[in-house]
N, C-alpha and C. Protein backbone atom coordinates (compact mmCIF):
# COMPACT_ATOMS: atom_id res chain seq x y z
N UNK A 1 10.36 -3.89 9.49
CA UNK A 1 9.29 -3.15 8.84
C UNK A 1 9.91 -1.97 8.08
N UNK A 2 9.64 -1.69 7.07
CA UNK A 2 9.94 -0.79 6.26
C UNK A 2 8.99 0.55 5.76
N UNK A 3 9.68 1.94 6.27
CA UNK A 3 8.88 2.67 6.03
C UNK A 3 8.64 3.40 3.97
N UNK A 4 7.58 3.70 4.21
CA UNK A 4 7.46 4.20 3.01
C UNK A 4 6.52 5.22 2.71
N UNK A 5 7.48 6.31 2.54
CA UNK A 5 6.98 7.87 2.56
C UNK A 5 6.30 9.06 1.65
N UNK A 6 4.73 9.29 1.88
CA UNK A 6 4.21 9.72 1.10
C UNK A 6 3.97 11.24 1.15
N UNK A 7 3.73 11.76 0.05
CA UNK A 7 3.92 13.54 -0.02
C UNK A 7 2.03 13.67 0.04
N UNK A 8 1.15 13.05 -0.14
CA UNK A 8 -0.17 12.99 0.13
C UNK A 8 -1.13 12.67 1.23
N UNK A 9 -1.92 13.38 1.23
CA UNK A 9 -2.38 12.76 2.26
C UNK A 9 -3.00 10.88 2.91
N UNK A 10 -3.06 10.43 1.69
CA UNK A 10 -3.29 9.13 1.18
C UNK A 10 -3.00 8.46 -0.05
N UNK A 11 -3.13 7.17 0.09
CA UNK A 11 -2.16 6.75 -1.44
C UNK A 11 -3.02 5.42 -1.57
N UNK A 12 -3.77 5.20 -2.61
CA UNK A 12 -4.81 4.07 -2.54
C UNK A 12 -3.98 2.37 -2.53
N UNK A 13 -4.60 1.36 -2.41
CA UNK A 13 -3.86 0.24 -2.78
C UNK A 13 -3.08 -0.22 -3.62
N UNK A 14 -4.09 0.50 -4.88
CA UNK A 14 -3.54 -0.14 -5.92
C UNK A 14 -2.13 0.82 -6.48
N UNK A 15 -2.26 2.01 -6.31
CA UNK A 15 -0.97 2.59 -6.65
C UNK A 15 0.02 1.94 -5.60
N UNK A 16 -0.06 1.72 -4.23
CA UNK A 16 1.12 1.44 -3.15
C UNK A 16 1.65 0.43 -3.98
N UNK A 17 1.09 -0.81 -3.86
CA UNK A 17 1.29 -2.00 -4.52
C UNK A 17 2.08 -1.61 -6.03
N UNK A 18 1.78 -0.74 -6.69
CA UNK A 18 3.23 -0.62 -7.60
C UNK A 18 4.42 0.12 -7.00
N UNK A 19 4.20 1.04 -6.11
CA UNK A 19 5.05 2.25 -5.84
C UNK A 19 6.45 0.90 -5.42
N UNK A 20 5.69 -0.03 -4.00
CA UNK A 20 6.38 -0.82 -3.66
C UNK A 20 7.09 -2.47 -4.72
N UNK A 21 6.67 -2.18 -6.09
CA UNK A 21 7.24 -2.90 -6.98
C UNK A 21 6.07 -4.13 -6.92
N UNK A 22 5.33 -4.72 -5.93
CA UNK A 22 4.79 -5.66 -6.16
C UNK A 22 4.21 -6.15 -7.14
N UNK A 23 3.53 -4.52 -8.27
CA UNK A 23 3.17 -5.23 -9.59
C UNK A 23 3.88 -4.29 -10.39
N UNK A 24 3.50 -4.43 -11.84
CA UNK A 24 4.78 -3.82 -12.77
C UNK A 24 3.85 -2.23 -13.38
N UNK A 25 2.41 -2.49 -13.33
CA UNK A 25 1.49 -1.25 -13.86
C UNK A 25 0.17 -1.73 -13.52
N UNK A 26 -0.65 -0.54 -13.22
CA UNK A 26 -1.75 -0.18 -12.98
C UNK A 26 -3.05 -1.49 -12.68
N UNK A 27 -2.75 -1.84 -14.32
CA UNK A 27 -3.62 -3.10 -14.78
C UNK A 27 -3.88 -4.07 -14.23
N UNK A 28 -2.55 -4.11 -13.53
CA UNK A 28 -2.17 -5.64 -12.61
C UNK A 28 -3.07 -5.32 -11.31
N UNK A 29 -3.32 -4.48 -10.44
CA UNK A 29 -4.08 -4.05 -9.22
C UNK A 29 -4.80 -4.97 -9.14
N UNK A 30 -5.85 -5.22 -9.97
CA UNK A 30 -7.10 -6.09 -9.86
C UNK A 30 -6.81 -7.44 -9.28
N UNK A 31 -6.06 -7.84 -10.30
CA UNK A 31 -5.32 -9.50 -10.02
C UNK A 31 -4.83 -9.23 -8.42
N UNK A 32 -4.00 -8.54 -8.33
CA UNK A 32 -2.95 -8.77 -7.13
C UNK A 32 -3.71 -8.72 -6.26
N UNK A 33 -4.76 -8.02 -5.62
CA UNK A 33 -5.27 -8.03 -4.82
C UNK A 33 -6.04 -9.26 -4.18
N UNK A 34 -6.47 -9.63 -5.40
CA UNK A 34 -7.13 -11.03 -5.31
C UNK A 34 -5.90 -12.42 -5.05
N UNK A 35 -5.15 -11.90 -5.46
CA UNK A 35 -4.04 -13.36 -5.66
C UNK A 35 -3.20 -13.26 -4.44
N UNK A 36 -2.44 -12.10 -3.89
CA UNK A 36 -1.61 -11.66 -3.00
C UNK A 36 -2.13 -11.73 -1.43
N UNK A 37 -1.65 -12.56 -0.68
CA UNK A 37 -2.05 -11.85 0.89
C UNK A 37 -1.71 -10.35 1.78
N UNK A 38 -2.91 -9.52 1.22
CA UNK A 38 -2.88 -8.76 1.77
C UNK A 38 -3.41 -7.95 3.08
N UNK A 39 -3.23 -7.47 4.06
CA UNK A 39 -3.65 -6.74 5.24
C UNK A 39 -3.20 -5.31 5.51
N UNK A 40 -4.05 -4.45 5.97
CA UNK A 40 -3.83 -3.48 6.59
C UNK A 40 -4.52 -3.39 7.60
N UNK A 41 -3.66 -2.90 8.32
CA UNK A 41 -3.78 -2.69 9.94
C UNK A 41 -4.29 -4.20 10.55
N UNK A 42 -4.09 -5.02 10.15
CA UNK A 42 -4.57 -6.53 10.58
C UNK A 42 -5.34 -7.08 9.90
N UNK A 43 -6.33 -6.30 8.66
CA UNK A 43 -7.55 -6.85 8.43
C UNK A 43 -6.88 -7.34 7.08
N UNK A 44 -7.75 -7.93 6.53
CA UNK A 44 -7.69 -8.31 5.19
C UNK A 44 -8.14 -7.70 4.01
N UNK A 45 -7.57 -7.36 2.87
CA UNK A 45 -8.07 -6.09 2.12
C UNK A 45 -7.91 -6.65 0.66
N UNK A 46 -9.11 -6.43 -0.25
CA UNK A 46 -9.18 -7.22 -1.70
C UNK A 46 -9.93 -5.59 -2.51
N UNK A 47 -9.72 -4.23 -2.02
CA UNK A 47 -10.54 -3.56 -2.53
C UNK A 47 -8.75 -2.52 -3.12
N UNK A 48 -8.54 -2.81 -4.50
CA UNK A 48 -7.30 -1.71 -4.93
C UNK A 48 -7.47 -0.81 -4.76
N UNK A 49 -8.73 0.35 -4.06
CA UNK A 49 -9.07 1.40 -3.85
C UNK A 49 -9.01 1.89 -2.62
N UNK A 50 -9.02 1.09 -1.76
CA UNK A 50 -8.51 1.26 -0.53
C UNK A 50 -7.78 2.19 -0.01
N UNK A 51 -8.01 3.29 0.89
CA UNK A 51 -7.42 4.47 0.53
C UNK A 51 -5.95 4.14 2.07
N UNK A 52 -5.09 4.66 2.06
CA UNK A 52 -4.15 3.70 3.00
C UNK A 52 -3.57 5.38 3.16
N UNK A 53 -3.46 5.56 4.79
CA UNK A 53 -3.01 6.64 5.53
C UNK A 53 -1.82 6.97 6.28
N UNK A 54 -1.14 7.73 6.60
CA UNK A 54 -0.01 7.84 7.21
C UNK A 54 -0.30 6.83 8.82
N UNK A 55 0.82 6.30 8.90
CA UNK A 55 -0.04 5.26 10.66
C UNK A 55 -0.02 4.11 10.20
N UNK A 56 -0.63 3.70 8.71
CA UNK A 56 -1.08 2.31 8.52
C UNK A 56 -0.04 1.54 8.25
N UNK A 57 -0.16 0.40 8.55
CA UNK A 57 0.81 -0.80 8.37
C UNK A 57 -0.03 -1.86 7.40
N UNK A 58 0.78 -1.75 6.03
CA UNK A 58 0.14 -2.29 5.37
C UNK A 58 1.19 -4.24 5.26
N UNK A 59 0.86 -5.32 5.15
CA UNK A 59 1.34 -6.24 5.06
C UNK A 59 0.94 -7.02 3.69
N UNK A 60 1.77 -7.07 2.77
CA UNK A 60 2.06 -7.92 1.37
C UNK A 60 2.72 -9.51 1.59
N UNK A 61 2.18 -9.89 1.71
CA UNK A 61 2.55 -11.55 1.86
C UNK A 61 3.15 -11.35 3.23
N UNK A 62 4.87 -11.57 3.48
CA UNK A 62 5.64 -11.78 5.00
C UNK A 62 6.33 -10.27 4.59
N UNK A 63 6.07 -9.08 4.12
CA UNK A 63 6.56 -8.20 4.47
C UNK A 63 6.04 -6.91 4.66
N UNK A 64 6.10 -6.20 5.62
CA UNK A 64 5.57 -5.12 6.34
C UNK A 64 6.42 -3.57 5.85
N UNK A 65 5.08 -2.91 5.51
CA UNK A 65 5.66 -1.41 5.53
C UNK A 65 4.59 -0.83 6.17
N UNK A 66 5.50 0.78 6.67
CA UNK A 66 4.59 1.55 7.63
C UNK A 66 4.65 2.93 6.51
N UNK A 67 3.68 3.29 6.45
CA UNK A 67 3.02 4.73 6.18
C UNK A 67 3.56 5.52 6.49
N UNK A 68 3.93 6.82 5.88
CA UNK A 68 4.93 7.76 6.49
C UNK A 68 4.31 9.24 5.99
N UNK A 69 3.81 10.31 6.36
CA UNK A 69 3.73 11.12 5.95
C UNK A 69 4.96 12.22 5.54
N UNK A 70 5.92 12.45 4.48
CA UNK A 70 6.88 13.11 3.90
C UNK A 70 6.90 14.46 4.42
N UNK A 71 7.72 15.15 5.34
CA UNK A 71 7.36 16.56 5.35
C UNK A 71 8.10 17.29 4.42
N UNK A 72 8.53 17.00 3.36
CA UNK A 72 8.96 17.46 2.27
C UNK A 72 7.84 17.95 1.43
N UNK A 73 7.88 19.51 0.99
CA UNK A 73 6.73 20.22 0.36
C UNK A 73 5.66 20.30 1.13
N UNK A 74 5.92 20.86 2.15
CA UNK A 74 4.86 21.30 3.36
C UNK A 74 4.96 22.66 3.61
């Protein structure tokens, strides 16, 4: 599982999903969500707005990242 560390308090779907490369810009969110197997925290998630929290384990097809809150700029 791979962590991935945010300076916010939350970071919605559709930005993670680029941060983590899965799509190339913004635009793409819509599609991916719909096309991609996605889960957080176990469930299944088709909303790019989805607001995703330090704790959460989000899963993109067979690979897992965990939420990290950055204490950098605190």
């Amino acid at each position: 599982m791979e962590s991935v560390f945010i300076k916010t308090d939350y970071i919605t779907l559709g930005q993670f999903l680029k941060f983590t490369g899965s799509i190339t810009n913004g635009s793409e969110a819509k599609t991916a969500v719909l096309v991609l197997k996605i889960s957080i925290n176990g469930v299944s998630e088709t909303r790019r707005g989805r607001k995703i929290y330090p704790g959460d384990v989000v899963k993109i097809e067979k690979k897992s990242y965990v939420i990290v809150l950055s204490n950098e700029n605190k």
